[in-house]
Every structure is written in C-alpha cells, then in structure tokens.
N, C-alpha and C. Protein backbone atom coordinates (compact mmCIF):
# COMPACT_ATOMS: atom_id res chain seq x y z
N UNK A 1 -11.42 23.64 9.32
CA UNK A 1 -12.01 22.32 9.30
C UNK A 1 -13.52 22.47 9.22
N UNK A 2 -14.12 21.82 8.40
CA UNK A 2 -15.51 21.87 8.15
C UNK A 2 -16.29 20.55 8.87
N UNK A 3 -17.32 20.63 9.07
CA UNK A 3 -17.79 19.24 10.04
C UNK A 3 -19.20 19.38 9.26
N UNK A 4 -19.14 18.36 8.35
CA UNK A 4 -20.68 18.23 7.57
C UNK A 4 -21.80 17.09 8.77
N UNK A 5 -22.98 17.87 9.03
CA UNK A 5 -23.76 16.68 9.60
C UNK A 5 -25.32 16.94 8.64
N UNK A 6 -24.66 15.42 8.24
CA UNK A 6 -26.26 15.06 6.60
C UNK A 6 -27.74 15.23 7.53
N UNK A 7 -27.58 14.51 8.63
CA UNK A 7 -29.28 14.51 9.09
C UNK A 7 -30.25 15.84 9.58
N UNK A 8 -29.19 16.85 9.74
CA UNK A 8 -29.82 17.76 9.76
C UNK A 8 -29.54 18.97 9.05
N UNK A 9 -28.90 18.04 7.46
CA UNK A 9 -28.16 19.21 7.01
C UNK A 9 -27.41 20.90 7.77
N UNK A 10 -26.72 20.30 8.74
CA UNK A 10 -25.87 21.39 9.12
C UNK A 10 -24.40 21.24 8.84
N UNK A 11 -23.57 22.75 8.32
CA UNK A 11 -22.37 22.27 8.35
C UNK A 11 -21.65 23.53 9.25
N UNK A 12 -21.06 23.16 9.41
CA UNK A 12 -20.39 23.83 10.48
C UNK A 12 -18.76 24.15 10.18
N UNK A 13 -18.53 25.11 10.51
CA UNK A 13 -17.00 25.71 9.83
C UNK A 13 -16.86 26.87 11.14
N UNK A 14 -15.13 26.38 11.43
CA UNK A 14 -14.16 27.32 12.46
C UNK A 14 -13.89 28.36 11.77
N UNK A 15 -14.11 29.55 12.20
CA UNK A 15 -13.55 30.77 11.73
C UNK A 15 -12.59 31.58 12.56
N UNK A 16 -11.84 32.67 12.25
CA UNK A 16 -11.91 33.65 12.99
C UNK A 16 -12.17 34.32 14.19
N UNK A 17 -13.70 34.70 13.86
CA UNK A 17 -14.90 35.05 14.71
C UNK A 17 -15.69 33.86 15.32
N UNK A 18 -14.77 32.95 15.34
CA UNK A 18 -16.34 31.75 16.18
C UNK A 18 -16.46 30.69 14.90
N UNK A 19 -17.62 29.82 15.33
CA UNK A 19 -18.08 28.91 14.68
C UNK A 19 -18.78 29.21 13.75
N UNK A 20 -19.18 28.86 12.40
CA UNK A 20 -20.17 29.44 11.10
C UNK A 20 -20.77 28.23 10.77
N UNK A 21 -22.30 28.49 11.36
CA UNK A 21 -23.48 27.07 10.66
C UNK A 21 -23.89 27.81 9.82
N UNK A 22 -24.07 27.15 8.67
CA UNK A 22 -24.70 27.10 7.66
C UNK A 22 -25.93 26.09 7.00
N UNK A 23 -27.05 26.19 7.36
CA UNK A 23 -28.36 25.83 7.36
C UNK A 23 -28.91 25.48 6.59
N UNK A 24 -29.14 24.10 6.19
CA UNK A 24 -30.19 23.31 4.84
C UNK A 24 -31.39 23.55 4.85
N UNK A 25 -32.30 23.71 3.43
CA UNK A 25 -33.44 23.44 3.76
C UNK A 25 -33.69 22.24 2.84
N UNK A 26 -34.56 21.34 3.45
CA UNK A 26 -35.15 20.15 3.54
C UNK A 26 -35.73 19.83 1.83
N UNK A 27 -36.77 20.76 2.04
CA UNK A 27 -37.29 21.12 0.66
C UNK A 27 -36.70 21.31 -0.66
N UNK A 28 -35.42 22.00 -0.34
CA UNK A 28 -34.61 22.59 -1.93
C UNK A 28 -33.77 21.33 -1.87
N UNK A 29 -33.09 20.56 -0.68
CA UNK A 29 -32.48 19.57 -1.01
C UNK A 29 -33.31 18.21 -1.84
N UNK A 30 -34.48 18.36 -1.48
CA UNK A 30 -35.12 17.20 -1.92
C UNK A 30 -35.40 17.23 -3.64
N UNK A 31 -36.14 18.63 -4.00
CA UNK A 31 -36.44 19.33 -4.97
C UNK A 31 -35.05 19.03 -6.15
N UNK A 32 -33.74 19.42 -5.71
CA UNK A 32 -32.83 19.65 -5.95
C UNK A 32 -32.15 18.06 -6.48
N UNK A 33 -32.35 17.00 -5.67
CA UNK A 33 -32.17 15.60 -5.86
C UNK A 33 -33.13 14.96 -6.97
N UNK A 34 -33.89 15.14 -6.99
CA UNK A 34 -35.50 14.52 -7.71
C UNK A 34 -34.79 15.35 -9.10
N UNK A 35 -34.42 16.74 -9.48
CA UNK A 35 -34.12 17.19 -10.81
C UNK A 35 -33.02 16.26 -10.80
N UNK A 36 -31.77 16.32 -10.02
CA UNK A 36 -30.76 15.48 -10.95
C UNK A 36 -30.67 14.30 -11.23
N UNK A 37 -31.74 13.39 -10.70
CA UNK A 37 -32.29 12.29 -11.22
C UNK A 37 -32.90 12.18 -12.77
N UNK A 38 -33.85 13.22 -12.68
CA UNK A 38 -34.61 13.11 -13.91
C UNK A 38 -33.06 13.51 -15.17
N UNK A 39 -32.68 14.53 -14.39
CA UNK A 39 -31.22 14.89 -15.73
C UNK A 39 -30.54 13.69 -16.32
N UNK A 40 -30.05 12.94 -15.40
CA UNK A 40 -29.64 11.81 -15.25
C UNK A 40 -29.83 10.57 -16.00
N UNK A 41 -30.91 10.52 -15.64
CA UNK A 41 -32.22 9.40 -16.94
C UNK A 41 -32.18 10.03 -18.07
N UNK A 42 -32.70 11.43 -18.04
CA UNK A 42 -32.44 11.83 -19.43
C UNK A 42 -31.21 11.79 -20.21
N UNK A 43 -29.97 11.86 -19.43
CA UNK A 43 -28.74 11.78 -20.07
C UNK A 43 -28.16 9.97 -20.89
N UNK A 44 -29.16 9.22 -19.77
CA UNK A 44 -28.40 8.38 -19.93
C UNK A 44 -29.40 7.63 -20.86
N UNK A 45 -30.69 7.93 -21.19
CA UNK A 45 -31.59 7.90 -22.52
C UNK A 45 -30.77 7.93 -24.00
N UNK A 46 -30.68 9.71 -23.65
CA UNK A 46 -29.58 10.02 -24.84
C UNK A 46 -28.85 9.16 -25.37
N UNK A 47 -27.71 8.52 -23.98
CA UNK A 47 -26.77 8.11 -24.39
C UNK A 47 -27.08 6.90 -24.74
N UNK A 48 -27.91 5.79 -24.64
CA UNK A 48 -28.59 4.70 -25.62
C UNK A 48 -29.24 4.66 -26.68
N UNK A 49 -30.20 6.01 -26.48
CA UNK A 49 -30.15 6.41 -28.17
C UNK A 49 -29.18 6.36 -28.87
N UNK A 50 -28.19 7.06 -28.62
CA UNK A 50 -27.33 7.69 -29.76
C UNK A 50 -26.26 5.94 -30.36
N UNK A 51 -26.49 5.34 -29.26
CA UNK A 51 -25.70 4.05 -29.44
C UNK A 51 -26.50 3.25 -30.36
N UNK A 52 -27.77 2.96 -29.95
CA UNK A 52 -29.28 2.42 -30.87
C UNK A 52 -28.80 3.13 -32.09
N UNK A 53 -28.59 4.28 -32.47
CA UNK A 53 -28.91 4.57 -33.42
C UNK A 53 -27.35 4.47 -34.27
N UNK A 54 -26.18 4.65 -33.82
CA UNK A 54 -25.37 4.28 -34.56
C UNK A 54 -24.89 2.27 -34.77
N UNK A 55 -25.92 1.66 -34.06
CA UNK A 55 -25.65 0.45 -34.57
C UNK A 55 -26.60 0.17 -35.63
N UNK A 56 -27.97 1.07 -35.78
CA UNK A 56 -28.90 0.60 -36.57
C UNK A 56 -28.12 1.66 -38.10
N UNK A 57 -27.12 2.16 -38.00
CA UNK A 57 -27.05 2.87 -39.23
C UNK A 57 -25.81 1.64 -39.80
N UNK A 58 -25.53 1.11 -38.92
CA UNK A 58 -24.42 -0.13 -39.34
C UNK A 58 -25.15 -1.17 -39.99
N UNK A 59 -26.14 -1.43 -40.21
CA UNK A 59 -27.46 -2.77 -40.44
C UNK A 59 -27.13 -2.54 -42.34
N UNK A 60 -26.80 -3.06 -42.82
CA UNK A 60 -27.23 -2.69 -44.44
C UNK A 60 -28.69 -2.71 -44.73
N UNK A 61 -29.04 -2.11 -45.56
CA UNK A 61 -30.38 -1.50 -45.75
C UNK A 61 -30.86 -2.98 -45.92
N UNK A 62 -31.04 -3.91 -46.91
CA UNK A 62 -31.41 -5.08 -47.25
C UNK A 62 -31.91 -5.88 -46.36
N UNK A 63 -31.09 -6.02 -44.96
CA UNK A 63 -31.32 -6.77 -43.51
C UNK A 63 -32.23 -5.79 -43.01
N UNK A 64 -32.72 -4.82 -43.41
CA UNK A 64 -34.11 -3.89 -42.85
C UNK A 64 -35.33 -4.24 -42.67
N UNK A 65 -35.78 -4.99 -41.72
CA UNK A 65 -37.22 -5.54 -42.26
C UNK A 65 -37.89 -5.37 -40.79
N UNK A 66 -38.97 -5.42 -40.78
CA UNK A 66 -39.89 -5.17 -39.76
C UNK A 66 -40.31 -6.77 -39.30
N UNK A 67 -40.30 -7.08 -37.83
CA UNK A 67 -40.49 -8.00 -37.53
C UNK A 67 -42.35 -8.65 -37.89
N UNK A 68 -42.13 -9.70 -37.80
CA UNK A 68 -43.91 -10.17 -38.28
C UNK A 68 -44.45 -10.72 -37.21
N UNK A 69 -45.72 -10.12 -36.59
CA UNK A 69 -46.42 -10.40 -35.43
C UNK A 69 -46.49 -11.83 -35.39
N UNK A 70 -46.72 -12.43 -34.21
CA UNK A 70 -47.18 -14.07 -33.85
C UNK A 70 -48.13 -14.20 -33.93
N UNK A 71 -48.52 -15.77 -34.71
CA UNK A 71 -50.10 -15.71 -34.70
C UNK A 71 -50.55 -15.92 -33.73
N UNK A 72 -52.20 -15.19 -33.08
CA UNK A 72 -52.58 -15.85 -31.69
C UNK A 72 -52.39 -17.41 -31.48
N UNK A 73 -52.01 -17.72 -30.27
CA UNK A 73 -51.99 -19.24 -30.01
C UNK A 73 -53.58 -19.42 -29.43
N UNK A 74 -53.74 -21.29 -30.22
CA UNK A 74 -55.07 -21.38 -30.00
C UNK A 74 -54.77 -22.27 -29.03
N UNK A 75 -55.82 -21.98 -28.37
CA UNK A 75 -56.02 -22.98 -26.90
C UNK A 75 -56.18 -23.95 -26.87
N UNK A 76 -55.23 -25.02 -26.55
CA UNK A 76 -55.37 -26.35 -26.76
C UNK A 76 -56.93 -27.22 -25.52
N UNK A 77 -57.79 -27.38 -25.92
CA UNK A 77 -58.35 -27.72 -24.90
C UNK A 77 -58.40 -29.27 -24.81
N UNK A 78 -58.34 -29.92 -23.48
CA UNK A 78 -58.13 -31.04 -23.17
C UNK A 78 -59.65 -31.46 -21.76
N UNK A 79 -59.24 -32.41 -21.80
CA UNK A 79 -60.28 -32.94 -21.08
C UNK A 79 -60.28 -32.59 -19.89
N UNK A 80 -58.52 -32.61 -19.16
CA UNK A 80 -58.19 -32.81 -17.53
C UNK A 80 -58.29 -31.41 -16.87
N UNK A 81 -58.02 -30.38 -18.19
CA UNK A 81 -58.17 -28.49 -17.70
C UNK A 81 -59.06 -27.92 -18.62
N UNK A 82 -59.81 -27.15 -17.82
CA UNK A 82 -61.08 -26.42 -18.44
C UNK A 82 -60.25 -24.80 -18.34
N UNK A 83 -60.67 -23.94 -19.42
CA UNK A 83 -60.45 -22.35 -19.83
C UNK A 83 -61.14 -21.44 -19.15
N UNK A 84 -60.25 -20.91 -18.35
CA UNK A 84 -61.84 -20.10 -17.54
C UNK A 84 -61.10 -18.30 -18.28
N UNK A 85 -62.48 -17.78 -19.20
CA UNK A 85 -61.88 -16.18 -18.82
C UNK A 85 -61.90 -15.43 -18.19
N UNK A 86 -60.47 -14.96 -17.58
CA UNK A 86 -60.15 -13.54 -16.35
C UNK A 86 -61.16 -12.52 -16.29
N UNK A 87 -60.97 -11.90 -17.73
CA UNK A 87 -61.68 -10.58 -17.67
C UNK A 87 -62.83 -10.72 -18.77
N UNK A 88 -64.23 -10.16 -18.44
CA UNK A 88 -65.39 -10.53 -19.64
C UNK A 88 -64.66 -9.97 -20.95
N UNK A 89 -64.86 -10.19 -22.18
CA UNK A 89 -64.57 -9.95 -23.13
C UNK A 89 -63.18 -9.65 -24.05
N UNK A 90 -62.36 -10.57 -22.86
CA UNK A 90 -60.56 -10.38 -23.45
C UNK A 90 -60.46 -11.70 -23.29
N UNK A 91 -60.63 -12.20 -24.68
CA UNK A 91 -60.04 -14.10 -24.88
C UNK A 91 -59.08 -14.37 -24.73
N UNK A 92 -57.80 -13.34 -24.44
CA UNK A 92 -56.51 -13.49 -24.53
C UNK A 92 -55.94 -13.79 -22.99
N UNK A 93 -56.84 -13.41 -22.00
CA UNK A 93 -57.11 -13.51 -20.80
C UNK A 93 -57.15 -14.38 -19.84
N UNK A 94 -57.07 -16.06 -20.23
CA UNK A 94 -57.73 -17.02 -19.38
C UNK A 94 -56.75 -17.51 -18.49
N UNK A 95 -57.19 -18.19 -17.78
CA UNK A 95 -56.49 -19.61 -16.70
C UNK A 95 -56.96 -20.91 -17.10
N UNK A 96 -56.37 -21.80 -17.11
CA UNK A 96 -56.48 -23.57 -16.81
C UNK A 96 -56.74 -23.29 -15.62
N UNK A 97 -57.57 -24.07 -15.82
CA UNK A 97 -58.11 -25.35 -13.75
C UNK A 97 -58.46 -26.31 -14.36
N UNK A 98 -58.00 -27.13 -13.64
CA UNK A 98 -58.25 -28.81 -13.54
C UNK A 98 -59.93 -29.09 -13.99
N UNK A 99 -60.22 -29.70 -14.41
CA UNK A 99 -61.80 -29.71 -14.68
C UNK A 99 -62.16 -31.26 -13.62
N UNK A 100 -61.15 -32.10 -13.30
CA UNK A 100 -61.42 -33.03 -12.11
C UNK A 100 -61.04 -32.53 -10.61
N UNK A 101 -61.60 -31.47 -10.75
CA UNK A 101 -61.49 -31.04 -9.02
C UNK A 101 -63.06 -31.90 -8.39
N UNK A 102 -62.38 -31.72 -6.62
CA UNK A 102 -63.46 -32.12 -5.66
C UNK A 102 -64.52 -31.25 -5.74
N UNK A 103 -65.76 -31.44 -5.59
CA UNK A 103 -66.58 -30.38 -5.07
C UNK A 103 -66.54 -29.65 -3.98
N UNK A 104 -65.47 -29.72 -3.27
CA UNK A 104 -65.44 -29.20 -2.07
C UNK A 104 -64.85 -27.52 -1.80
C-alpha cells in the first residue's frame, strides 16, 4: 500500500524491511509542471493550426480575399460632449465629457 501525501510531497510505501519514503523536491516538481504546460499549449496550438489550416484549404480559391480595413470613424462632435485627448498625439485616443458640467 502506498500513502501519497501532495503537501509535502512524501510518499510512503510498506515493505519488507520497514517503511520506504521517498522524497520530492519542490523545485523539479515545479520546473517539471511549468514544461508540461508550455508542451501542452504548444500541442494544443498545433492542433488549431492544423484545423485552421485544413478548413482554409476547403475555401475555393475565388472566395480568397483579404479583408478591407475600416475607415477611421470621425468624431461626431456635438454641443452637450466635448473630445478630450487621452494620450498627446494619438487622435484615436479620446473620451466624451459632458461640456455642461458644474464648475465644481
């Protein structure tokens, strides 16, 4: 009978001769988790690629076209909200505020 305890990675096994711990280290388990994650993602990348790519070989060539950017939207300005820009020199950037606020 084996007796796994996770929090301190010990496991413990009846033998023969007595009891047999067998000793985690902290580090290789962690190390060890973090790679089969990344494997993982990577596998499962793959496996949407390979799907992406056998639906895009199903597309007949003709329906091939590259989508066409949006034109910037122009800012409707109105009387009741004023344009304020976020960041200096990115117009794409702004907020509305009320332009009839209190002075307070």
């Amino acid at each position: 009978m084996t007796v796994p305890h996770y929090s301190y990675l010990v496991v413990k096994m009846l033998t023969e001769k007595g009891v047999l711990t067998v000793r985690g280290n902290v580090y290789t388990v962690y190390t060890c988790e973090e790679e089969s994650f990344k494997i993982t993602e990577a596998i499962d990348l793959s496996i949407r690629m390979a799907k992406t790519v056998a639906q895009a070989a199903q597309v007949p060539p003709d329906q091939l076209q590259l989508p066409e950017q949006e034109t910037a939207r122009k800012s409707s300005k109105s009387k009741e909200h004023k344009e304020v820009q976020l960041v200096d020199g990115s117009p794409e950037k702004t907020a509305l505020i009320g332009a009839n606020l209190d002075a307070k």
